[in-house]
PDB file of N, CA and C in Angstrom:
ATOM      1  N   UNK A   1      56.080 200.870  86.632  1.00  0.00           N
ATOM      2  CA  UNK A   1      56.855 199.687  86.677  1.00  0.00           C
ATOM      3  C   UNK A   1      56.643 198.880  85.425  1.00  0.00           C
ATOM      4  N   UNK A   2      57.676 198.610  84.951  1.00  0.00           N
ATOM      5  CA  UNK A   2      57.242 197.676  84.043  1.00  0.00           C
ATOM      6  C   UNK A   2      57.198 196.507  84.128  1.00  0.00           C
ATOM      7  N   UNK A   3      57.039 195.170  83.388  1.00  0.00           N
ATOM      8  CA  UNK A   3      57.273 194.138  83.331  1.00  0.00           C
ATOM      9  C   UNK A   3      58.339 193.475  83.545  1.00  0.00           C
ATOM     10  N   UNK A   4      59.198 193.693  83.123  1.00  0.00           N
ATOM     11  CA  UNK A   4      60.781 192.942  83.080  1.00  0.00           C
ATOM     12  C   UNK A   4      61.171 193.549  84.359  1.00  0.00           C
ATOM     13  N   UNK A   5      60.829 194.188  85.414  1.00  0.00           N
ATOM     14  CA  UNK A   5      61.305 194.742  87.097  1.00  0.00           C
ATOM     15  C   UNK A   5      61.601 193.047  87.848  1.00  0.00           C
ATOM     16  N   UNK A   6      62.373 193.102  88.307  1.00  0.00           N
ATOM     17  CA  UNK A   6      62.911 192.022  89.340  1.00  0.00           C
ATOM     18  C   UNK A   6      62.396 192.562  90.877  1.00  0.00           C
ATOM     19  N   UNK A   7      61.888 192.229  91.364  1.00  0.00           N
ATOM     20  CA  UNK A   7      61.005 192.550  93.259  1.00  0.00           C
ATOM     21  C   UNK A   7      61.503 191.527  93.944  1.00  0.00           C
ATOM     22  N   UNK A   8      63.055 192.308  94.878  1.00  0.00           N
ATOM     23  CA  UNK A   8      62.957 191.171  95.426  1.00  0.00           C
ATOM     24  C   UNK A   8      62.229 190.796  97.045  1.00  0.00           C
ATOM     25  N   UNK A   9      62.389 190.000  96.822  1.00  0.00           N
ATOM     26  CA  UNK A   9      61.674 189.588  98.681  1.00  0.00           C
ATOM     27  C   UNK A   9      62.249 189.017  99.163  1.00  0.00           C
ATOM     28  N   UNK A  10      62.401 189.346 100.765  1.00  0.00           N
ATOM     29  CA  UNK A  10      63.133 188.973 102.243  1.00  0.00           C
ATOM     30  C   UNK A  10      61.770 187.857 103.057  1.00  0.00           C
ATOM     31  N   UNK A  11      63.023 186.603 103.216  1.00  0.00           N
ATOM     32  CA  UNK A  11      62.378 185.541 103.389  1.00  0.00           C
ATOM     33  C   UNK A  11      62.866 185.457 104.694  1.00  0.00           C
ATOM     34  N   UNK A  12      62.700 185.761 105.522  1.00  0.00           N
ATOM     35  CA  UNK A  12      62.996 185.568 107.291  1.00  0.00           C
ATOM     36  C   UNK A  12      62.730 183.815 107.736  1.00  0.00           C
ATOM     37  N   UNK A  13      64.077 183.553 108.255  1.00  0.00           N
ATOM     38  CA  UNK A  13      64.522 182.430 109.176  1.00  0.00           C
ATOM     39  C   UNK A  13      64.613 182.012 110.426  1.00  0.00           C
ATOM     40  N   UNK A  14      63.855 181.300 111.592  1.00  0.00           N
ATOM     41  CA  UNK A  14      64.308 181.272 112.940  1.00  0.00           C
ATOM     42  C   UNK A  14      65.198 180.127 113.391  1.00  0.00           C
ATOM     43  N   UNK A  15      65.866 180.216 114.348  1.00  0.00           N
ATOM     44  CA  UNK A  15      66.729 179.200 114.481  1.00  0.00           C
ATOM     45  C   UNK A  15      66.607 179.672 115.869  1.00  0.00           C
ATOM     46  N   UNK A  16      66.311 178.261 116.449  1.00  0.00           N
ATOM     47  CA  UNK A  16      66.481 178.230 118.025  1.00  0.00           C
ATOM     48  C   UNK A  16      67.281 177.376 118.986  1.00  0.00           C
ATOM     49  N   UNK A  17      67.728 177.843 120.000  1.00  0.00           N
ATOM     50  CA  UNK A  17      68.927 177.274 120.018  1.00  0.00           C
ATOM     51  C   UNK A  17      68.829 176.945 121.979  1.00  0.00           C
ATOM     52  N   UNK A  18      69.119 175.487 122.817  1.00  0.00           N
ATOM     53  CA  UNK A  18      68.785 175.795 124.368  1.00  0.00           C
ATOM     54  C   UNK A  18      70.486 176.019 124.638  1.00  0.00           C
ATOM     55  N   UNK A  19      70.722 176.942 125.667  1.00  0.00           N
ATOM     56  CA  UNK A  19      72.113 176.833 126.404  1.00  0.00           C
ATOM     57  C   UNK A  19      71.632 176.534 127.981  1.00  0.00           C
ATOM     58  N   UNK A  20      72.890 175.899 128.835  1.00  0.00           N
ATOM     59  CA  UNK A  20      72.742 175.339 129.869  1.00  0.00           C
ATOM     60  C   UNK A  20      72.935 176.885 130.710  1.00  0.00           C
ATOM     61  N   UNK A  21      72.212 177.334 131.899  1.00  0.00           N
ATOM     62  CA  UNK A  21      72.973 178.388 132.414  1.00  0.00           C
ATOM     63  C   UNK A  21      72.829 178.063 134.209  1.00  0.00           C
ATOM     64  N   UNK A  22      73.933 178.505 134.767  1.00  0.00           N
ATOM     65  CA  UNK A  22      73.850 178.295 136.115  1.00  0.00           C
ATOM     66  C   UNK A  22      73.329 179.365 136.718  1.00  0.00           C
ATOM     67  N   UNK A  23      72.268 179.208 137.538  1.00  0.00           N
ATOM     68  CA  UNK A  23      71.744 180.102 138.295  1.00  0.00           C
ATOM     69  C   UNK A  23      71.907 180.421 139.694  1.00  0.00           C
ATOM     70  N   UNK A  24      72.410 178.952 140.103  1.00  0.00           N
ATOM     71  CA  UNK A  24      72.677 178.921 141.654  1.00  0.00           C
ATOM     72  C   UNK A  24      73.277 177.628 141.753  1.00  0.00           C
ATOM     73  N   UNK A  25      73.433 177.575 142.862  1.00  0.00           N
ATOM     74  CA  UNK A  25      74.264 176.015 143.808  1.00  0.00           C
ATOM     75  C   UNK A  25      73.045 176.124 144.700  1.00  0.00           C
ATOM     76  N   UNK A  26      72.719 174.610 145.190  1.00  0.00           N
ATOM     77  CA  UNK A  26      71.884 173.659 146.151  1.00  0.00           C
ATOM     78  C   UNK A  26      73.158 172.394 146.709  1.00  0.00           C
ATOM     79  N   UNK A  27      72.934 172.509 148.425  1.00  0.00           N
ATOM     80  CA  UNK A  27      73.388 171.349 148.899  1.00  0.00           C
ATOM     81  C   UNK A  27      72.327 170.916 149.995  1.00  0.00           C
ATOM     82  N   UNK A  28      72.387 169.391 149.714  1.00  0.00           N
ATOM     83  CA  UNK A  28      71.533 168.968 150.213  1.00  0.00           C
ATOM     84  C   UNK A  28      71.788 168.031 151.170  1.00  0.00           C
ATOM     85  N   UNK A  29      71.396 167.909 152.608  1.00  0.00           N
ATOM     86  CA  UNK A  29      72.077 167.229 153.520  1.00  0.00           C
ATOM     87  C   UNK A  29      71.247 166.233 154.195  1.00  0.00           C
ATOM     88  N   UNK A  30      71.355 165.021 155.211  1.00  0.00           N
ATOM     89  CA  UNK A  30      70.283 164.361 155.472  1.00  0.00           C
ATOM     90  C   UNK A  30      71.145 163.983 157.139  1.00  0.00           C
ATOM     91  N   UNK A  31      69.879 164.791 157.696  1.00  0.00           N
ATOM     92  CA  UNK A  31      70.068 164.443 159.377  1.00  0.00           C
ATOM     93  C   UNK A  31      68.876 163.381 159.807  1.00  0.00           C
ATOM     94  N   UNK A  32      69.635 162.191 160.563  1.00  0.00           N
ATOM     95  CA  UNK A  32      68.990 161.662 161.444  1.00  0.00           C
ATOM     96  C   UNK A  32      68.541 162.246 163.056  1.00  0.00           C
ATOM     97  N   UNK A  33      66.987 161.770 162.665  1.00  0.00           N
ATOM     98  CA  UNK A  33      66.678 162.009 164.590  1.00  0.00           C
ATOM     99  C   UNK A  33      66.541 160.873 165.054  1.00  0.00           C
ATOM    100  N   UNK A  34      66.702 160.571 166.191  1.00  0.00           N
ATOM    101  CA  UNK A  34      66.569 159.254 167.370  1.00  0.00           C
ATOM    102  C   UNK A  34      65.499 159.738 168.234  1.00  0.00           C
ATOM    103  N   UNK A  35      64.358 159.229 168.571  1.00  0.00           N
ATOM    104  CA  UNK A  35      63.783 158.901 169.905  1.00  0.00           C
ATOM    105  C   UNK A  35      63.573 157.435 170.635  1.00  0.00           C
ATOM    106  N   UNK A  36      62.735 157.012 171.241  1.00  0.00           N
ATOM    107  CA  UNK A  36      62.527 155.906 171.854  1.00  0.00           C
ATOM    108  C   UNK A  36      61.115 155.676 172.179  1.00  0.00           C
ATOM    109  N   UNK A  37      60.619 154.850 171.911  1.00  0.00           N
ATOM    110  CA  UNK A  37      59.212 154.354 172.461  1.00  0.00           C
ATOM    111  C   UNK A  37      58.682 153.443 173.131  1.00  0.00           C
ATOM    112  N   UNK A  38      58.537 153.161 173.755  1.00  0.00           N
ATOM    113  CA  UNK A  38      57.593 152.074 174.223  1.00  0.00           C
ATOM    114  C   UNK A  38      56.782 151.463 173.625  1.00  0.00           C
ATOM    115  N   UNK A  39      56.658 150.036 173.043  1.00  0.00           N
ATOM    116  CA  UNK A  39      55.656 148.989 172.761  1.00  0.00           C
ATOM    117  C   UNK A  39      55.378 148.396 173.751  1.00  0.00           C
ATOM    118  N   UNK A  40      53.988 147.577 173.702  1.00  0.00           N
ATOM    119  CA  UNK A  40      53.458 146.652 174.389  1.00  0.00           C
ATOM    120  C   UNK A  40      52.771 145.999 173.349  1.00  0.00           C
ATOM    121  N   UNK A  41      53.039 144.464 173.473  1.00  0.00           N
ATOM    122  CA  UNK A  41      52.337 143.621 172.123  1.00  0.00           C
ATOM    123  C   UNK A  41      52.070 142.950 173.004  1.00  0.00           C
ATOM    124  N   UNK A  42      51.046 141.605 173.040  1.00  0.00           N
ATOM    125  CA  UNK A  42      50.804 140.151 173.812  1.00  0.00           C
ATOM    126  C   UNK A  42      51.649 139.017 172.974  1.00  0.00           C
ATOM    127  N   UNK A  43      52.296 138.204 173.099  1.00  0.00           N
ATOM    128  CA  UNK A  43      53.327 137.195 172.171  1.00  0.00           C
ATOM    129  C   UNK A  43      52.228 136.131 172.898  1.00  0.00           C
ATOM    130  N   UNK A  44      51.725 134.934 171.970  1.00  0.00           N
ATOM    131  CA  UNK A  44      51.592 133.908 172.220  1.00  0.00           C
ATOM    132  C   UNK A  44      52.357 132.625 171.965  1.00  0.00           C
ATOM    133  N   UNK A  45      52.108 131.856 173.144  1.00  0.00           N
ATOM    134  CA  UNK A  45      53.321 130.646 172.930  1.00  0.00           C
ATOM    135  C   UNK A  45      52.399 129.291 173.135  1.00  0.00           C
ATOM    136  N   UNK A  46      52.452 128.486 172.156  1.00  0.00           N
ATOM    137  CA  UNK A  46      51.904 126.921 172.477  1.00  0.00           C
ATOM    138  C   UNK A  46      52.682 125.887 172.810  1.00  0.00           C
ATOM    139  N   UNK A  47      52.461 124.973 173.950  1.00  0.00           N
ATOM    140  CA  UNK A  47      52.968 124.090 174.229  1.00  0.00           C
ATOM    141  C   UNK A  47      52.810 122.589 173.656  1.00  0.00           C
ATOM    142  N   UNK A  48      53.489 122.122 173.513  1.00  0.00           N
ATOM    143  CA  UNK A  48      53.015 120.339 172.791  1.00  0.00           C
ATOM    144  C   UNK A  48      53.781 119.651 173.914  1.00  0.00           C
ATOM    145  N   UNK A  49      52.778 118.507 174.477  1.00  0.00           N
ATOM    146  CA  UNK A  49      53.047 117.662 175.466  1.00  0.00           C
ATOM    147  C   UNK A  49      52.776 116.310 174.201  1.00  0.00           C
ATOM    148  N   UNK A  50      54.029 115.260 173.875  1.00  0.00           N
ATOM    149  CA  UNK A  50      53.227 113.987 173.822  1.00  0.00           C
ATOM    150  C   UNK A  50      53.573 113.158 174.896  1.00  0.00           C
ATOM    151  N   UNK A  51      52.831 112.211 174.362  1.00  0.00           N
ATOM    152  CA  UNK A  51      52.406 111.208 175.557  1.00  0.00           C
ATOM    153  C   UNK A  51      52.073 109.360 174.744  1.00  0.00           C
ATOM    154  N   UNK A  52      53.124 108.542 174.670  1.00  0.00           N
ATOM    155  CA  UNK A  52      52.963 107.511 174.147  1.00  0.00           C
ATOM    156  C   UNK A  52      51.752 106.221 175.124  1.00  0.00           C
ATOM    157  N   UNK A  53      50.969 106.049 174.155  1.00  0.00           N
ATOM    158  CA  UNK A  53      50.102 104.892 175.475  1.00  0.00           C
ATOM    159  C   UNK A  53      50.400 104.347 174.348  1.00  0.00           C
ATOM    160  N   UNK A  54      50.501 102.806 175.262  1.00  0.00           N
ATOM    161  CA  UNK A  54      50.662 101.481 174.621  1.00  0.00           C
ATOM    162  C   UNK A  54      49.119 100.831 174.603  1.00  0.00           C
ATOM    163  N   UNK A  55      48.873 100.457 173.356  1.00  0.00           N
ATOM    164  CA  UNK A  55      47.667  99.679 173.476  1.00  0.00           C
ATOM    165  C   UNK A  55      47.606  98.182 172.992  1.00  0.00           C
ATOM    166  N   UNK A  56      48.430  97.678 172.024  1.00  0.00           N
ATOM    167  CA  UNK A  56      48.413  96.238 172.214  1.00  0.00           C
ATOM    168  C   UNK A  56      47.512  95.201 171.536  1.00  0.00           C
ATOM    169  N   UNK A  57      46.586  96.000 170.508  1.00  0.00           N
ATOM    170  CA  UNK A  57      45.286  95.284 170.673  1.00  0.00           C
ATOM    171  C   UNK A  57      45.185  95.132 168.831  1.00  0.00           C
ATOM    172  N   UNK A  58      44.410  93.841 168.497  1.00  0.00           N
ATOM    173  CA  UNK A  58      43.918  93.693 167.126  1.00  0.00           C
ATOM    174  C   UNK A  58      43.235  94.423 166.527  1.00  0.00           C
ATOM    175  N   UNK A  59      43.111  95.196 165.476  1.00  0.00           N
ATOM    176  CA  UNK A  59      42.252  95.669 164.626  1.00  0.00           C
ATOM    177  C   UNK A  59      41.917  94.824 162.878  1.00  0.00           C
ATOM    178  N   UNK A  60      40.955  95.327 162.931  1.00  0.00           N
ATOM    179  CA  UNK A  60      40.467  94.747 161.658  1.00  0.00           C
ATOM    180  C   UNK A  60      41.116  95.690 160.943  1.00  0.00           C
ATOM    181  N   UNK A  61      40.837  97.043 160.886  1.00  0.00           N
ATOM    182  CA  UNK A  61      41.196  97.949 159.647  1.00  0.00           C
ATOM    183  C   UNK A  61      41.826  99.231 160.482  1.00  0.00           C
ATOM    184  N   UNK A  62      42.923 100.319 159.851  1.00  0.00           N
ATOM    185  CA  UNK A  62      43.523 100.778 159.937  1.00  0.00           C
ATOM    186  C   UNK A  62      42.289 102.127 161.033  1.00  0.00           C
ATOM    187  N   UNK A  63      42.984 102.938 162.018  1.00  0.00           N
ATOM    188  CA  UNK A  63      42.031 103.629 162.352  1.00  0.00           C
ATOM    189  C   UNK A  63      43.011 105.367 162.361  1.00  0.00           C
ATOM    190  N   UNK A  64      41.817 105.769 162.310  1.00  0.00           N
ATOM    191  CA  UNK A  64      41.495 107.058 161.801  1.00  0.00           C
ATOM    192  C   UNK A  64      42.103 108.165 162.804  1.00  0.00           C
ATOM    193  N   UNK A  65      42.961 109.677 162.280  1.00  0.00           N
ATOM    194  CA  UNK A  65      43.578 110.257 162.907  1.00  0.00           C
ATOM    195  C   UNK A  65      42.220 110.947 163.989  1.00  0.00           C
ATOM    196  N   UNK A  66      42.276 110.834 165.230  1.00  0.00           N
ATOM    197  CA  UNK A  66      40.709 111.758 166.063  1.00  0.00           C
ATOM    198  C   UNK A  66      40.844 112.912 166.848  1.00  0.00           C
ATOM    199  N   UNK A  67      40.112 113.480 166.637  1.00  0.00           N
ATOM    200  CA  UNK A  67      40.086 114.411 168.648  1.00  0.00           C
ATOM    201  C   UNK A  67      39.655 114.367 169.023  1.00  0.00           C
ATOM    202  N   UNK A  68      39.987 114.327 170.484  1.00  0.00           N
ATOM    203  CA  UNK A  68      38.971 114.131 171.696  1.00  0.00           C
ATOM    204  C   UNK A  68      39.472 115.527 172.968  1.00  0.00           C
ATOM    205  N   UNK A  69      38.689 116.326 172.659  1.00  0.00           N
ATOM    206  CA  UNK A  69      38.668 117.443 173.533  1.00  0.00           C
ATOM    207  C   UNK A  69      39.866 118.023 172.971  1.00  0.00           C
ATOM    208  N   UNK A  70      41.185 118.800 174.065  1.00  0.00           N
ATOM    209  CA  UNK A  70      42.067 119.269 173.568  1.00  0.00           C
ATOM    210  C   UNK A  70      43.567 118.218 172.813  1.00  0.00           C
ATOM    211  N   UNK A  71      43.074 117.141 172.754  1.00  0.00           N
ATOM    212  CA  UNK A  71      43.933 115.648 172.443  1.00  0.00           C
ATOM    213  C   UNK A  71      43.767 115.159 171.052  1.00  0.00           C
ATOM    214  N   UNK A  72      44.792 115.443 170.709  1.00  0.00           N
ATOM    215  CA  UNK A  72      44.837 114.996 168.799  1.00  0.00           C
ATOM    216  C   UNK A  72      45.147 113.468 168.955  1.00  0.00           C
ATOM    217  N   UNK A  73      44.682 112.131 168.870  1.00  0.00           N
ATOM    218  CA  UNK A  73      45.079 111.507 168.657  1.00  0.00           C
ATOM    219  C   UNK A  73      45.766 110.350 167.512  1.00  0.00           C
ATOM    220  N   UNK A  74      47.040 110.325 166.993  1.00  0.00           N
ATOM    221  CA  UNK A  74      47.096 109.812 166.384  1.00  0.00           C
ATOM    222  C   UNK A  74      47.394 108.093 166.265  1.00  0.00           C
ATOM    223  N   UNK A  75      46.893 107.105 165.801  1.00  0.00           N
ATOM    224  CA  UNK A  75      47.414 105.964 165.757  1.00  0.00           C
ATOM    225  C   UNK A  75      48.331 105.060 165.353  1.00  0.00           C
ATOM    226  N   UNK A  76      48.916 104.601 165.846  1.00  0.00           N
ATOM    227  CA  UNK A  76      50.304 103.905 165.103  1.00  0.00           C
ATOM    228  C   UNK A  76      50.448 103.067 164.763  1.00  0.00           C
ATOM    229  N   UNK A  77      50.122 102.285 163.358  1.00  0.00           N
ATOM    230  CA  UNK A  77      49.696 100.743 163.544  1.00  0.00           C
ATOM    231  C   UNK A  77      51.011 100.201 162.882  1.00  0.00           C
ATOM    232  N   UNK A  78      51.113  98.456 163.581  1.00  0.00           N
ATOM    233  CA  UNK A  78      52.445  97.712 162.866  1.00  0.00           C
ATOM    234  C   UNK A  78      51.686  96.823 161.802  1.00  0.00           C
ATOM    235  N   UNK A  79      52.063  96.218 160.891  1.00  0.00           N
ATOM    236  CA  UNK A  79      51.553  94.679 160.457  1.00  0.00           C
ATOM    237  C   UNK A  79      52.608  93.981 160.828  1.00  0.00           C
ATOM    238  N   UNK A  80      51.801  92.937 162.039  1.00  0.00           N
ATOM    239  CA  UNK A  80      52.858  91.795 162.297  1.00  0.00           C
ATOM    240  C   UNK A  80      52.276  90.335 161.432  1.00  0.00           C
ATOM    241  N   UNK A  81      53.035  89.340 161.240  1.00  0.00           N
ATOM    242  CA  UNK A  81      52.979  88.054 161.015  1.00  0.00           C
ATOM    243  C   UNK A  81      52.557  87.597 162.435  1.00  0.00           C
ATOM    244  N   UNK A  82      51.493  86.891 161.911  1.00  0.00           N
ATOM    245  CA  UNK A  82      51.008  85.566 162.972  1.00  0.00           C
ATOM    246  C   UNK A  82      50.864  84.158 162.865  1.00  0.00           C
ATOM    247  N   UNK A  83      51.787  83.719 163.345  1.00  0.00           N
ATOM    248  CA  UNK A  83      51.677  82.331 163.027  1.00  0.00           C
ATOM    249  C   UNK A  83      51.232  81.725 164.080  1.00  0.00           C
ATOM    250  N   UNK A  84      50.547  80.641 163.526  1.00  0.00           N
ATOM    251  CA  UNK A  84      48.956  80.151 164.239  1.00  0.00           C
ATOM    252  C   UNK A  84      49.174  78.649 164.164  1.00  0.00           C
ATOM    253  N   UNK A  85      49.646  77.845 165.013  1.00  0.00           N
ATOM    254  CA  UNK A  85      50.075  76.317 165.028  1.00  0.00           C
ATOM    255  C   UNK A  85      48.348  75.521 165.556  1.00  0.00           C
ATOM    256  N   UNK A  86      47.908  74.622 164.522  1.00  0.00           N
ATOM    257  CA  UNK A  86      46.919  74.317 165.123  1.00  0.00           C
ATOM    258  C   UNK A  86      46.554  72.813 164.402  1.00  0.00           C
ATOM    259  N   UNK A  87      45.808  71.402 164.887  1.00  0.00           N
ATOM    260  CA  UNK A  87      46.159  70.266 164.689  1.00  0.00           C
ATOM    261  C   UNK A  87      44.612  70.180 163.910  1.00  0.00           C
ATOM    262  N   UNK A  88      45.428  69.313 162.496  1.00  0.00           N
ATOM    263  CA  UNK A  88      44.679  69.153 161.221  1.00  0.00           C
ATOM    264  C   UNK A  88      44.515  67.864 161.087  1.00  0.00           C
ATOM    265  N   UNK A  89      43.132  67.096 161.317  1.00  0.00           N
ATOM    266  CA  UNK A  89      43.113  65.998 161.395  1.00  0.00           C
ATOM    267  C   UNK A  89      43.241  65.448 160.140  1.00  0.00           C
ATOM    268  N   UNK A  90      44.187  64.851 159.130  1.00  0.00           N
ATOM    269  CA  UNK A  90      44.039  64.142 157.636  1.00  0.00           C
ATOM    270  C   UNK A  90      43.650  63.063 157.783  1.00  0.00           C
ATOM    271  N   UNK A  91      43.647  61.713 158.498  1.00  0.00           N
ATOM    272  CA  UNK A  91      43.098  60.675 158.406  1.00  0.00           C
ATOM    273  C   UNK A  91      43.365  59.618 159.607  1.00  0.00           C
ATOM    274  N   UNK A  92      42.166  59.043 159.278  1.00  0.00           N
ATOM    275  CA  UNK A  92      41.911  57.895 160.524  1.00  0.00           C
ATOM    276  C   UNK A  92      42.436  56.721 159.631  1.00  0.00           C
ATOM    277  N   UNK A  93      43.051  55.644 160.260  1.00  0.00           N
ATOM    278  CA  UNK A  93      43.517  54.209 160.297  1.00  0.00           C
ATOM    279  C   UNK A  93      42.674  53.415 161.367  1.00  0.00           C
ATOM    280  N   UNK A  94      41.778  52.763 160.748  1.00  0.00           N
ATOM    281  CA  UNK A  94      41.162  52.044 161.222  1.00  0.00           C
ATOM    282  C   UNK A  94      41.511  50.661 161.494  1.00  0.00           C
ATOM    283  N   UNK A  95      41.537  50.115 162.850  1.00  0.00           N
ATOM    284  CA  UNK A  95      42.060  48.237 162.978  1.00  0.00           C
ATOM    285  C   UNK A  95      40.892  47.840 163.601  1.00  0.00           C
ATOM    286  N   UNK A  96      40.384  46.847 162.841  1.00  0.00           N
ATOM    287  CA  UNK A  96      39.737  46.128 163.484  1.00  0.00           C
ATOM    288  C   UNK A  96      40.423  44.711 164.016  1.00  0.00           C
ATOM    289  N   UNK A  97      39.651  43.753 165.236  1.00  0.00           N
ATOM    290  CA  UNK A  97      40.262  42.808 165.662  1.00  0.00           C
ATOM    291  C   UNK A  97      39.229  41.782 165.670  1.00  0.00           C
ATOM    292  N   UNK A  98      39.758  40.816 164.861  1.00  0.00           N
ATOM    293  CA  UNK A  98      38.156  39.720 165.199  1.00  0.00           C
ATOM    294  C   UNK A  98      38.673  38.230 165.618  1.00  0.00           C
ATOM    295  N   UNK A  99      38.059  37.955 166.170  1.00  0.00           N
ATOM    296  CA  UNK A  99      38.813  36.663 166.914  1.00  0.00           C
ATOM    297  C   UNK A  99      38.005  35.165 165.860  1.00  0.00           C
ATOM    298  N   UNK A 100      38.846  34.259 165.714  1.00  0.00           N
ATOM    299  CA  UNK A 100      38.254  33.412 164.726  1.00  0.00           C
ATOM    300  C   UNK A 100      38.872  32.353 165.462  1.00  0.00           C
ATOM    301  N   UNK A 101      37.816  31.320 165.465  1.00  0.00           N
ATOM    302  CA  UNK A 101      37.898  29.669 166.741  1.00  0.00           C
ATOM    303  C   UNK A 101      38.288  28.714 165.320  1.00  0.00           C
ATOM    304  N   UNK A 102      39.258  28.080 165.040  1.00  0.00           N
ATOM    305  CA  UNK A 102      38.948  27.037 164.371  1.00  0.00           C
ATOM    306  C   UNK A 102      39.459  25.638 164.568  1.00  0.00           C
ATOM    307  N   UNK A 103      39.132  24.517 164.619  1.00  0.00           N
ATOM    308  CA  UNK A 103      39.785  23.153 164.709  1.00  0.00           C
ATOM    309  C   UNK A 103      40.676  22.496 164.357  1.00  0.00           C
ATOM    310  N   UNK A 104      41.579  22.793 164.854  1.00  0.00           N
ATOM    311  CA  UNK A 104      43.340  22.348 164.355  1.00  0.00           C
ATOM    312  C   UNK A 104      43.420  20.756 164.513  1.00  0.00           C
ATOM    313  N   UNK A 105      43.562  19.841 163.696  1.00  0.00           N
ATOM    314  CA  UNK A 105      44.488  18.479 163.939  1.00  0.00           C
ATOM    315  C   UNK A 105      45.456  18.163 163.370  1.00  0.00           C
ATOM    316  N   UNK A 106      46.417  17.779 164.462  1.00  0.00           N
ATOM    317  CA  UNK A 106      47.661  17.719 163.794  1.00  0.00           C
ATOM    318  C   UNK A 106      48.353  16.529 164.674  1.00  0.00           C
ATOM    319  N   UNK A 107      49.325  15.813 164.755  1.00  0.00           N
ATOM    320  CA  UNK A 107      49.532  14.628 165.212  1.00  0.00           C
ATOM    321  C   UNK A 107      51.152  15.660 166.249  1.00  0.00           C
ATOM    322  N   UNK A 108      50.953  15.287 167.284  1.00  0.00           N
ATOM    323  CA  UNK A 108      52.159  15.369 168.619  1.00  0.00           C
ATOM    324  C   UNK A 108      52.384  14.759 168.980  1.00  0.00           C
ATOM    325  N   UNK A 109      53.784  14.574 169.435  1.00  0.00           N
ATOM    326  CA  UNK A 109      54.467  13.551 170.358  1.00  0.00           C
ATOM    327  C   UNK A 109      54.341  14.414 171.756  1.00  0.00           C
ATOM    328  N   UNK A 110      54.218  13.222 172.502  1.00  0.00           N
ATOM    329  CA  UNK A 110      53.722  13.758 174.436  1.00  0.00           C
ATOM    330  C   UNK A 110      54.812  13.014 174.805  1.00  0.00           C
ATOM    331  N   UNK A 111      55.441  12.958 175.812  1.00  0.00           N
ATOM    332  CA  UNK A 111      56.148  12.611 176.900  1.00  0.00           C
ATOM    333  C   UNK A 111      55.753  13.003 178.367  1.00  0.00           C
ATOM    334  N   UNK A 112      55.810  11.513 178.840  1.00  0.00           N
ATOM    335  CA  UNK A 112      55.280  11.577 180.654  1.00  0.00           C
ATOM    336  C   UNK A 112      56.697  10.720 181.225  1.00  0.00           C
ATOM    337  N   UNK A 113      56.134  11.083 181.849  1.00  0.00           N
ATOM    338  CA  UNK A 113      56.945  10.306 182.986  1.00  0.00           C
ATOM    339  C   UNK A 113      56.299   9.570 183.973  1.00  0.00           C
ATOM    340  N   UNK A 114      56.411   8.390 184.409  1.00  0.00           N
ATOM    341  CA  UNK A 114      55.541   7.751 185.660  1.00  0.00           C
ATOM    342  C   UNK A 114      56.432   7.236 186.386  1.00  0.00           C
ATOM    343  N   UNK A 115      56.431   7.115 187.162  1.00  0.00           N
ATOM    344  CA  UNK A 115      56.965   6.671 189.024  1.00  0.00           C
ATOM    345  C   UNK A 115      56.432   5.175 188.786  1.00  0.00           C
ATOM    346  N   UNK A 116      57.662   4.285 189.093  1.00  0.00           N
ATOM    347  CA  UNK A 116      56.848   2.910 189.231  1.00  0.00           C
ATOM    348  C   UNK A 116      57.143   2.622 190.280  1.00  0.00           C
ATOM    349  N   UNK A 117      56.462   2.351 191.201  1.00  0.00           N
ATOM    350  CA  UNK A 117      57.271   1.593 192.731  1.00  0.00           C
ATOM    351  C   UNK A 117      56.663   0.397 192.978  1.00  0.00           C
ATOM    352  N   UNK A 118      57.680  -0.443 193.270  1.00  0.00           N
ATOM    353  CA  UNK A 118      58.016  -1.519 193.259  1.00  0.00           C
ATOM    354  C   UNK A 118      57.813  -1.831 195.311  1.00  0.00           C
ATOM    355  N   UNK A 119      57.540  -3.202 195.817  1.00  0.00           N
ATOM    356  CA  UNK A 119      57.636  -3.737 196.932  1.00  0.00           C
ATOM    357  C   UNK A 119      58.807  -4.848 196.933  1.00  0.00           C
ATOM    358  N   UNK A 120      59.684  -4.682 197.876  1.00  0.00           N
ATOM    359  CA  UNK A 120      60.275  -5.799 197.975  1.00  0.00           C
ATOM    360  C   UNK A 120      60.218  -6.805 199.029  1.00  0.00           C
TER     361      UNK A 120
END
């Protein structure tokens, strides 16, 4: 071989390629079943009873929501106006009375009358 020889060479290529292919059919269906059962649960139910009492009465200060046994009590307070009529003594007037004697002269005319009887 000599020098100036041209060698050629095979350069291999891949190329890959996806196709879709059908293989089969699937149908797919959806059945309902029904049975029936029986539960048993306990349901609880609470009752509320109120009950207004009248009480009527003064407090100094507002009172407090309480319980007493199975009894929530709450309180209901009003603010009323009180008007309060009551007698304010402002002042004494004092009289005194003093009796004073004194010696009056002063000149009066008197008139009498006399009865003269006479005898005949």
């Amino acid at each position: 071989m000599s020098s100036d020889e041209i060698l050629p060479l095979v350069d291999e290529q891949l190329s890959v390629r996806k196709r879709r292919v059908e293989t089969g059919r699937v149908r797919i269906k959806t059945v309902v079943d029904e049975h029936q059962e029986w539960i048993q649960e306990a349901l609880e139910r609470e009752e509320i009873s109120v009950e207004r009492v009248e009480v009527d009465r003064v407090v100094e200060a507002r009172p407090v929501v309480r319980q007493e046994g199975d009894v929530l009590i709450i309180p209901v307070v009003e603010e009323v106006m009180v008007v309060e009529k009551r007698l304010l003594l402002k002042e004494e007037i004092h009289v005194r009375t003093q009796r004073h004697v004194e010696q009056v002269q002063e000149p009066v005319t008197l008139k009498s009358t006399r009865a003269v009887i006479e005898r005949e």
